[in-house]
C-alpha atoms as a PDB file:
ATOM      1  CA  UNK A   1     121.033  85.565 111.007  1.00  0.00           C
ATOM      2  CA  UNK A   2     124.628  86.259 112.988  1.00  0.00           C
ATOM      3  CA  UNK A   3     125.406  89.864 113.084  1.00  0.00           C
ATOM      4  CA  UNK A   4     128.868  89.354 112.300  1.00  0.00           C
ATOM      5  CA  UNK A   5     127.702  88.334 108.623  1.00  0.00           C
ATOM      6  CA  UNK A   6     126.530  92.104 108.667  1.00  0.00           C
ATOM      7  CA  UNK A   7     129.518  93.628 109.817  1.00  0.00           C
ATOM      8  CA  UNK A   8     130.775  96.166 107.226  1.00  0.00           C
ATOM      9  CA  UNK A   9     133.846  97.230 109.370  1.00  0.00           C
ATOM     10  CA  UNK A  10     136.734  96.776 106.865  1.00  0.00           C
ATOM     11  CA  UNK A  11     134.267  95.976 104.184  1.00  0.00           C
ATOM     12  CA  UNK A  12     136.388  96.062 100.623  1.00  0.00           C
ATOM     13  CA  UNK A  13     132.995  96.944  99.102  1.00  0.00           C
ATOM     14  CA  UNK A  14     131.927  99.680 101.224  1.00  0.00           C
ATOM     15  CA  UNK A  15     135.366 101.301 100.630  1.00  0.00           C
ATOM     16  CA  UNK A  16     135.176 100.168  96.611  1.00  0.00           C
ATOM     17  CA  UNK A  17     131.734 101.967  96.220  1.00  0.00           C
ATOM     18  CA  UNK A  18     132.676 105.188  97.889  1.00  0.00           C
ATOM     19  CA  UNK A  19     135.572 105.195  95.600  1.00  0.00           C
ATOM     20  CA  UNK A  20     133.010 104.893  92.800  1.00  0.00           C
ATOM     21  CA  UNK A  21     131.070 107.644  94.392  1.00  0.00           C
ATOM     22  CA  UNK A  22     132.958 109.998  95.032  1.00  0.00           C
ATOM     23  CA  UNK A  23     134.627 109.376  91.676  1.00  0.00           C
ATOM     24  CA  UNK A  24     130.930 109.786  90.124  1.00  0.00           C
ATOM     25  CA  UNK A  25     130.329 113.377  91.381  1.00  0.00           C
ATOM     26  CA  UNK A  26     133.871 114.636  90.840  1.00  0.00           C
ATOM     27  CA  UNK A  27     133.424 113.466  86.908  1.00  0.00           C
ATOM     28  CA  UNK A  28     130.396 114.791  86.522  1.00  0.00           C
ATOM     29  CA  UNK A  29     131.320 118.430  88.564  1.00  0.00           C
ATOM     30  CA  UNK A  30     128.394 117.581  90.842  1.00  0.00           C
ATOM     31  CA  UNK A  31     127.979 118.910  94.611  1.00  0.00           C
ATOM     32  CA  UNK A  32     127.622 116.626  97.442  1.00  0.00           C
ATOM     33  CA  UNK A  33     125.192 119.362  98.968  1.00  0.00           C
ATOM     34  CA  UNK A  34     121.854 121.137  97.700  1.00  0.00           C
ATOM     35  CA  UNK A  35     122.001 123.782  94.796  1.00  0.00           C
ATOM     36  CA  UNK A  36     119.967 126.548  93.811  1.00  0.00           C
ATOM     37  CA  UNK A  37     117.257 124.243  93.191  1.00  0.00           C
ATOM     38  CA  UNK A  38     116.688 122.592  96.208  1.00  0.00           C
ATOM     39  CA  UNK A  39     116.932 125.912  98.245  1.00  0.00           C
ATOM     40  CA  UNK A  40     113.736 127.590  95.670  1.00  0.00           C
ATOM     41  CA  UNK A  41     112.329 124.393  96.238  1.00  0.00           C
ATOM     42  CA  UNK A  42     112.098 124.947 100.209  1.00  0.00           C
ATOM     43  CA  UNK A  43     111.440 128.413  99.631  1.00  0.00           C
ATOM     44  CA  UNK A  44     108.370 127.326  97.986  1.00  0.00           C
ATOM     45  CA  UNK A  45     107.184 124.445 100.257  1.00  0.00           C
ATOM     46  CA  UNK A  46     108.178 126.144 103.476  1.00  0.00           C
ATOM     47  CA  UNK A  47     106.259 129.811 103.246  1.00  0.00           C
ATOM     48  CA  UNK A  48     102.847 127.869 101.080  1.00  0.00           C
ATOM     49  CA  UNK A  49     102.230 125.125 104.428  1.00  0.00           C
ATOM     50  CA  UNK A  50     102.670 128.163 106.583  1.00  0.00           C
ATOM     51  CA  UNK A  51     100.265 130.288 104.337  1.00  0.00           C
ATOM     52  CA  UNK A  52      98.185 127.616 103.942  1.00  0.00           C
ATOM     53  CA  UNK A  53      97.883 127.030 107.662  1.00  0.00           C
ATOM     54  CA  UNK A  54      96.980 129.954 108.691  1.00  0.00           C
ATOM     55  CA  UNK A  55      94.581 130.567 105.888  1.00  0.00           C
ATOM     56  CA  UNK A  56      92.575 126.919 107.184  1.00  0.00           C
ATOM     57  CA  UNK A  57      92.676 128.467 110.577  1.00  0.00           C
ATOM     58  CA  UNK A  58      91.391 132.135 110.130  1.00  0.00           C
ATOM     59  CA  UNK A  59      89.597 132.316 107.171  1.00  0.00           C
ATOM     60  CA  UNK A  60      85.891 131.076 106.431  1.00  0.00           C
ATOM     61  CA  UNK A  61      85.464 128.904 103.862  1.00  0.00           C
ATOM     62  CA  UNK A  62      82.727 126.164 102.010  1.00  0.00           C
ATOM     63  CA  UNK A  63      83.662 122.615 103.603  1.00  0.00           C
ATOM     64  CA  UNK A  64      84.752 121.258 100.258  1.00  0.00           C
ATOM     65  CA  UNK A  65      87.091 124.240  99.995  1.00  0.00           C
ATOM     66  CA  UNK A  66      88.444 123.561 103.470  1.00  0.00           C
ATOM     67  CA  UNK A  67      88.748 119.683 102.437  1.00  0.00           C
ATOM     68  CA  UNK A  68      90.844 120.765  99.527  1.00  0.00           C
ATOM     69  CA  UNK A  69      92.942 122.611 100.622  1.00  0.00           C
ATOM     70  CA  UNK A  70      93.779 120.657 103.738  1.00  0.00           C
ATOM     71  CA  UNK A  71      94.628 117.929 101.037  1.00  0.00           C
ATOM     72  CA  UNK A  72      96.877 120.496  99.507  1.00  0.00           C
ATOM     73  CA  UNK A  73      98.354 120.799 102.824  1.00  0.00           C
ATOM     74  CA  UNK A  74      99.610 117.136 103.218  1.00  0.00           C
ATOM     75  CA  UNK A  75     100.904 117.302 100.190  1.00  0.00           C
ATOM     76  CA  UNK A  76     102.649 119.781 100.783  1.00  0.00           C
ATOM     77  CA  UNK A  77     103.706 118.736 104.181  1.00  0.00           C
ATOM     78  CA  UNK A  78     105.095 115.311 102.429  1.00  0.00           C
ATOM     79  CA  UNK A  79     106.764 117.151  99.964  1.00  0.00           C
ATOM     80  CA  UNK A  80     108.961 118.973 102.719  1.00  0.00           C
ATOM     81  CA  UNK A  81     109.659 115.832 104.207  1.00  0.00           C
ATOM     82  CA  UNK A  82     110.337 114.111 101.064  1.00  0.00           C
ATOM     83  CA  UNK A  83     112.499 116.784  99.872  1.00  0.00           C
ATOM     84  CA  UNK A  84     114.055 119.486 102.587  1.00  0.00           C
ATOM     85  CA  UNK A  85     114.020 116.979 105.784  1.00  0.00           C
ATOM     86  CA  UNK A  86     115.428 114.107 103.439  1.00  0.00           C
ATOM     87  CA  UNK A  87     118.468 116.112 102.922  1.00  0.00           C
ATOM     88  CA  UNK A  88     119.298 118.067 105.983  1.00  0.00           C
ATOM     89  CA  UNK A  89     119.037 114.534 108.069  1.00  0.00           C
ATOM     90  CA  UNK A  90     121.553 113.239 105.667  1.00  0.00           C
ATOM     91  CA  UNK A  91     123.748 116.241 105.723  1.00  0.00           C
ATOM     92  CA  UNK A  92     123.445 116.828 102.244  1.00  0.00           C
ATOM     93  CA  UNK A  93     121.205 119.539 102.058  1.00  0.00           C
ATOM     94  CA  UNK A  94     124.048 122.520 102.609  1.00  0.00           C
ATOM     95  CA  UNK A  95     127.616 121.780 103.886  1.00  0.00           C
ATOM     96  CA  UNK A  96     127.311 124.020 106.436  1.00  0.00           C
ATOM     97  CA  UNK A  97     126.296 121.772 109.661  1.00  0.00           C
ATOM     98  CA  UNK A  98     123.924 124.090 111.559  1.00  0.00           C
ATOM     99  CA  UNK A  99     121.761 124.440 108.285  1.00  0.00           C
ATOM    100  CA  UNK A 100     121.615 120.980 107.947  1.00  0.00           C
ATOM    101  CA  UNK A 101     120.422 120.659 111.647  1.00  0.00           C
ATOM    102  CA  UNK A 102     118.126 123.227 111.686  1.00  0.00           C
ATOM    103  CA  UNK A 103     116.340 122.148 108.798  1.00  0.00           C
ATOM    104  CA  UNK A 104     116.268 118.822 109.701  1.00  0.00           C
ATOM    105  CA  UNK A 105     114.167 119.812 112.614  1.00  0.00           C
ATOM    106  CA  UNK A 106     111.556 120.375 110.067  1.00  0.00           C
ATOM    107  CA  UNK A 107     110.770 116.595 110.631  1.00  0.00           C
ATOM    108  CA  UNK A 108     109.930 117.204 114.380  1.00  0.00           C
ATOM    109  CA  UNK A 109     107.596 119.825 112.939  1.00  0.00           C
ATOM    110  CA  UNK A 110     106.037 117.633 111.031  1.00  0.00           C
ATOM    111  CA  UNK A 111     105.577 115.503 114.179  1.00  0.00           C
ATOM    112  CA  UNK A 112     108.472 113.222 113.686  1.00  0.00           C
ATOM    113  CA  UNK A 113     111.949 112.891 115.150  1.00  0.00           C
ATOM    114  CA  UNK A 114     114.769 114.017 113.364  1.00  0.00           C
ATOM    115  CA  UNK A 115     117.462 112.479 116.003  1.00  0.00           C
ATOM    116  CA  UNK A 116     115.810 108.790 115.546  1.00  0.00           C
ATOM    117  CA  UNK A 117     115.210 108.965 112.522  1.00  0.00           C
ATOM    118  CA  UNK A 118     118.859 109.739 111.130  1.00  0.00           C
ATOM    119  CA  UNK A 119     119.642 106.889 113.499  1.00  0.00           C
ATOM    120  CA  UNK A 120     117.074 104.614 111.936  1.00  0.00           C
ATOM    121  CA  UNK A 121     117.559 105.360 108.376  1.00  0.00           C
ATOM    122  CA  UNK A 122     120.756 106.714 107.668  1.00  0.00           C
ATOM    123  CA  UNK A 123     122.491 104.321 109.628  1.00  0.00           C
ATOM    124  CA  UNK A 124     120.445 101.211 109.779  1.00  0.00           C
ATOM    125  CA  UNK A 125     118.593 101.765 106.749  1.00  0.00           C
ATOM    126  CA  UNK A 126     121.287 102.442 104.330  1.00  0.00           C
ATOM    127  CA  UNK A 127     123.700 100.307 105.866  1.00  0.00           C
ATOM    128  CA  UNK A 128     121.896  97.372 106.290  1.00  0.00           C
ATOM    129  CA  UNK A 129     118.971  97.521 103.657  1.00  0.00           C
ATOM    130  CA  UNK A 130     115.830  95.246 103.483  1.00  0.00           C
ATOM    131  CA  UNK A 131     117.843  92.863 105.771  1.00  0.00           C
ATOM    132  CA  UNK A 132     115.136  91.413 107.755  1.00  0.00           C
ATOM    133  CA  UNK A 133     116.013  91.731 111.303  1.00  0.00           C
ATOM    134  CA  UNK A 134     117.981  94.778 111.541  1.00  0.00           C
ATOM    135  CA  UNK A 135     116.258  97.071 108.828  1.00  0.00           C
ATOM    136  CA  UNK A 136     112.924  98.379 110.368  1.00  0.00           C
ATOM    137  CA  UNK A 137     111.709  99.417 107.311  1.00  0.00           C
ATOM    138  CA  UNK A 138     110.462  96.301 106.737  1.00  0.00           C
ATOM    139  CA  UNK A 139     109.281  95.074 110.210  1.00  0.00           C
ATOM    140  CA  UNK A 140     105.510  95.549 109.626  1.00  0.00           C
ATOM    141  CA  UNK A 141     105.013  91.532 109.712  1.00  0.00           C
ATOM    142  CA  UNK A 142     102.856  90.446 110.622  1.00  0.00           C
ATOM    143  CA  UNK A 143     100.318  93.024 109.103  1.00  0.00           C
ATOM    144  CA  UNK A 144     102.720  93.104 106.167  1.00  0.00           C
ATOM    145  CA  UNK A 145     104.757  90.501 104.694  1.00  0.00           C
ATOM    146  CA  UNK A 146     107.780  92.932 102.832  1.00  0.00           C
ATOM    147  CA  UNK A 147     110.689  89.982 102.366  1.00  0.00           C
ATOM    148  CA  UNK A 148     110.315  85.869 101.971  1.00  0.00           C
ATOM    149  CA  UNK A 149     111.942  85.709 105.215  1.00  0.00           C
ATOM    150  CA  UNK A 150     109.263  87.408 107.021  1.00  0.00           C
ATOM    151  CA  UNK A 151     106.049  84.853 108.047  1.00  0.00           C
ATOM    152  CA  UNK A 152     103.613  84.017 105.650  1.00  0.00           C
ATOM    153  CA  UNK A 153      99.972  84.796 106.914  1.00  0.00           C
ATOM    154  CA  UNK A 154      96.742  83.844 105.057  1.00  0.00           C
ATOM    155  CA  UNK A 155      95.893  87.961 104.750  1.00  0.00           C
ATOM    156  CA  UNK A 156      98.776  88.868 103.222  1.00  0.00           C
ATOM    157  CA  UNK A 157      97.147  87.803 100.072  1.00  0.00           C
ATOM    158  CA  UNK A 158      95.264  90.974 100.082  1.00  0.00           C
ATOM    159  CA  UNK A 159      98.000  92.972 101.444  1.00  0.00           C
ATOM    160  CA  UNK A 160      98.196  94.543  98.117  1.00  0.00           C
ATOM    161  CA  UNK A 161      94.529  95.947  98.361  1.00  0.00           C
ATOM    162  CA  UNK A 162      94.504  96.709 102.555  1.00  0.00           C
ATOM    163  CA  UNK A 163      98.317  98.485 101.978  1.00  0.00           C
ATOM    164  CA  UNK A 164      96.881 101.701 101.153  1.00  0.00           C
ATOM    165  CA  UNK A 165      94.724 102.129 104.256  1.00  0.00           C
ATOM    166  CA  UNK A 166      98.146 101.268 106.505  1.00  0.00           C
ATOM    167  CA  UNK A 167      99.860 103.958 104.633  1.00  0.00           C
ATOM    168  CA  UNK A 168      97.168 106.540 104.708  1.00  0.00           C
ATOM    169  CA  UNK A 169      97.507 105.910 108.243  1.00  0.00           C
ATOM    170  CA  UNK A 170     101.099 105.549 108.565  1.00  0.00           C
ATOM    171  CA  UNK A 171     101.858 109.360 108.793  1.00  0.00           C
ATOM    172  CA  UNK A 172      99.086 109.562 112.398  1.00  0.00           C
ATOM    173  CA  UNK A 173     100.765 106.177 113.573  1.00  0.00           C
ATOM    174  CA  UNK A 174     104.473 107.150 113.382  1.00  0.00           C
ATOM    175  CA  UNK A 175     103.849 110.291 115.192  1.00  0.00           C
ATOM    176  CA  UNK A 176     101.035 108.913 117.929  1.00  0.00           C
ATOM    177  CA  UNK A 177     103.062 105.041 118.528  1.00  0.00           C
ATOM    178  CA  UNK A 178     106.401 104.545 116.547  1.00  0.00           C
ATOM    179  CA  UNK A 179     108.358 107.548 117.974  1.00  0.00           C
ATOM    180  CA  UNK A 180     107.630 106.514 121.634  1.00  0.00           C
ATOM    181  CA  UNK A 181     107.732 102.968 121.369  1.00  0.00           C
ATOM    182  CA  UNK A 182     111.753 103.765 120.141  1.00  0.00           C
ATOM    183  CA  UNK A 183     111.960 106.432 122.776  1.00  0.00           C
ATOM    184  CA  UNK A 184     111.085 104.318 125.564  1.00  0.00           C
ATOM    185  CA  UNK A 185     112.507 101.325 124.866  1.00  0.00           C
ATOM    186  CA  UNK A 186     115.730 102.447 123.820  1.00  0.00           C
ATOM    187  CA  UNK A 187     115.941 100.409 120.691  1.00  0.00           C
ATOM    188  CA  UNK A 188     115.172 100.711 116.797  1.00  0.00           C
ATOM    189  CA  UNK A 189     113.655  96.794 116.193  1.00  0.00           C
ATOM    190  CA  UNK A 190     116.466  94.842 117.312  1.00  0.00           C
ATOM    191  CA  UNK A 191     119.315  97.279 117.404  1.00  0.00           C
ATOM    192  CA  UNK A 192     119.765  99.746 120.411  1.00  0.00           C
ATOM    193  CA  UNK A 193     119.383 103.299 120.022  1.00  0.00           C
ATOM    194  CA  UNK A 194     122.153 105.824 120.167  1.00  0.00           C
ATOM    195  CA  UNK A 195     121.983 106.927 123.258  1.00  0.00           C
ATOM    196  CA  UNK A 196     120.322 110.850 123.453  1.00  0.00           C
ATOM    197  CA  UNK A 197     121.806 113.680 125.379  1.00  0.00           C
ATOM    198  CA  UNK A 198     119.931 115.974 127.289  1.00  0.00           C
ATOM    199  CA  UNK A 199     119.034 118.442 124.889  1.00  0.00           C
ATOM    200  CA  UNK A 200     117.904 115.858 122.680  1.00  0.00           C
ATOM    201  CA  UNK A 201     115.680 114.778 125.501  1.00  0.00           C
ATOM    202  CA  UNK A 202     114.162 118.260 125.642  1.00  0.00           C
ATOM    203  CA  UNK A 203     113.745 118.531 121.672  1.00  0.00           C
ATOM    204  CA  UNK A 204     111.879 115.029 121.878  1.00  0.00           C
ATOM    205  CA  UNK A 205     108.974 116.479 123.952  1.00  0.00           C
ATOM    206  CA  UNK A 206     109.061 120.213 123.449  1.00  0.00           C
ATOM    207  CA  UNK A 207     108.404 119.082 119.483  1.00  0.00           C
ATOM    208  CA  UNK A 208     105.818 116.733 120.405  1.00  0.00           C
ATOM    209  CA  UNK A 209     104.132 118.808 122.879  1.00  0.00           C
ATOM    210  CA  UNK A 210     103.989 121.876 119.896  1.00  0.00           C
ATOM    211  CA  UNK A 211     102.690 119.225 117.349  1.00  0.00           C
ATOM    212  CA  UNK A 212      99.881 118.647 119.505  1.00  0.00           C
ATOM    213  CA  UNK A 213      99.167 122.127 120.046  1.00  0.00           C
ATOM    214  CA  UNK A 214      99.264 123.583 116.267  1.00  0.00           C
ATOM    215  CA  UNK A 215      97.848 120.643 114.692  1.00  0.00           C
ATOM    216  CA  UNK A 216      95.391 119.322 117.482  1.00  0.00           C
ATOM    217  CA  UNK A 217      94.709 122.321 119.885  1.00  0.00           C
ATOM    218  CA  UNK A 218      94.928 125.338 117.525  1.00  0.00           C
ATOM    219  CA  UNK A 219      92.477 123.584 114.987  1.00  0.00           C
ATOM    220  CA  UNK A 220      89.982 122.811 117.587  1.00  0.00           C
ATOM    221  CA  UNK A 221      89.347 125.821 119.270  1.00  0.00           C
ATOM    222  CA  UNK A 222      89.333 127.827 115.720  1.00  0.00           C
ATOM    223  CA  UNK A 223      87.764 125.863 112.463  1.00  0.00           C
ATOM    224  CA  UNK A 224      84.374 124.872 114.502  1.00  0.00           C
ATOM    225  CA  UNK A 225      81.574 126.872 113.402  1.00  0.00           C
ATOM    226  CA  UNK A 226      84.143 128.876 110.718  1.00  0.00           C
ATOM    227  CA  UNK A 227      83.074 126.607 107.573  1.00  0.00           C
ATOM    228  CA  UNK A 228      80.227 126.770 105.861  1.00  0.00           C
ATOM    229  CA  UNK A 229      78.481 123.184 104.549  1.00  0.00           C
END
């Protein structure tokens, strides 16, 4: 595929469906940015991971208890990212800028990257969507066959069944491989990676540093010998 047959610089459309867009929310008397709801909404998620934390960590509890509520914990955890990080990485979570930044770090707390990833999704994502190639959304081939472009292997007849293990795993795999594998080679799939100023530097290993520490080191040296089988 030539890259100039992806080129959206002057594109009539682009400019035609922010027209449309922008046209939508002014009918309508919607804001670009988060409303009351969205802020309860982190007020809810944010404090209850904390709280639940901290309650895995110190308190003693029956294992299926602690299995529970460490389920609850993902959830929650996905929710935030789902929900709060979504939005602040797109800049539509307040229209104040800092806010938006700040609460998009709540991706490198959840052992992510929120620098790459607006990189990755809001630009190459959105602007070039399930184009195999460019979009590495879907560049999982060949474990997972996402477009007819892609290579056809003999297992992705059961990719349907075998999908859910690669996303239960996705989550440890993103944080562990796909972060560093961008970092160090400079490049999101085929497209380079905007290049990161020092302090982005610093916020790429200071975050992944503390990720290891509160959700590797902290656990280990409290939860042995707390819960109760």
């Amino acid at each position: 595929m030539s890259k100039v047959s992806f080129n959206n610089k002057n594109s009539v459309f682009y400019t035609a469906l922010k027209e449309s867009v922008d046209q939508y929310f002014t009918s309508h008397n919607f804001r670009k940015t988060g409303n009351w709801k969205l802020y309860i909404k982190s007020g809810i998620l944010i404090p209850a991971a904390i709280l639940i934390y901290i309650a895995l960590l110190v308190f003693t509890m029956p294992l299926a208890v602690g299995v529970i509520g460490s389920c609850v914990f993902g959830f929650i955890l996905a929710s935030i990212g789902f929900n709060v990080m979504h939005d602040a990485c797109h800049g539509s979570y307040s229209s104040k800028g800092w806010v938006n930044d700040l609460l998009g770090l709540s991706l490198n707390a959840l052992g992510g990257n929120a620098f790459i990833w607006k990189f990755k999704h809001n630009i190459i994502h959105h602007t070039y969507p399930n184009v195999d190639g460019i979009d590495d959304d879907i560049a999982k081939s060949p474990l997972m066959r996402q477009c007819p472009t892609q290579k056809w292997v003999p297992a992705h007849r059961f990719q349907h069944l075998y999908v859910v293990l690669v996303y239960a795993i996705s989550s440890l795999a993103w944080v562990v491989m796909m972060d560093f594998n961008k970092y160090f080679r400079s490049r999101i799939y085929n497209t380079p990676l905007q290049k990161m100023d020092r302090k982005e530097h610093i916020i790429f290993w200071v975050s992944k540093v503390l990720y290891v520490l509160f959700y590797v080191v902290i656990p280990v040296l409290f939860v042995p010998g707390k819960n109760n089988g």
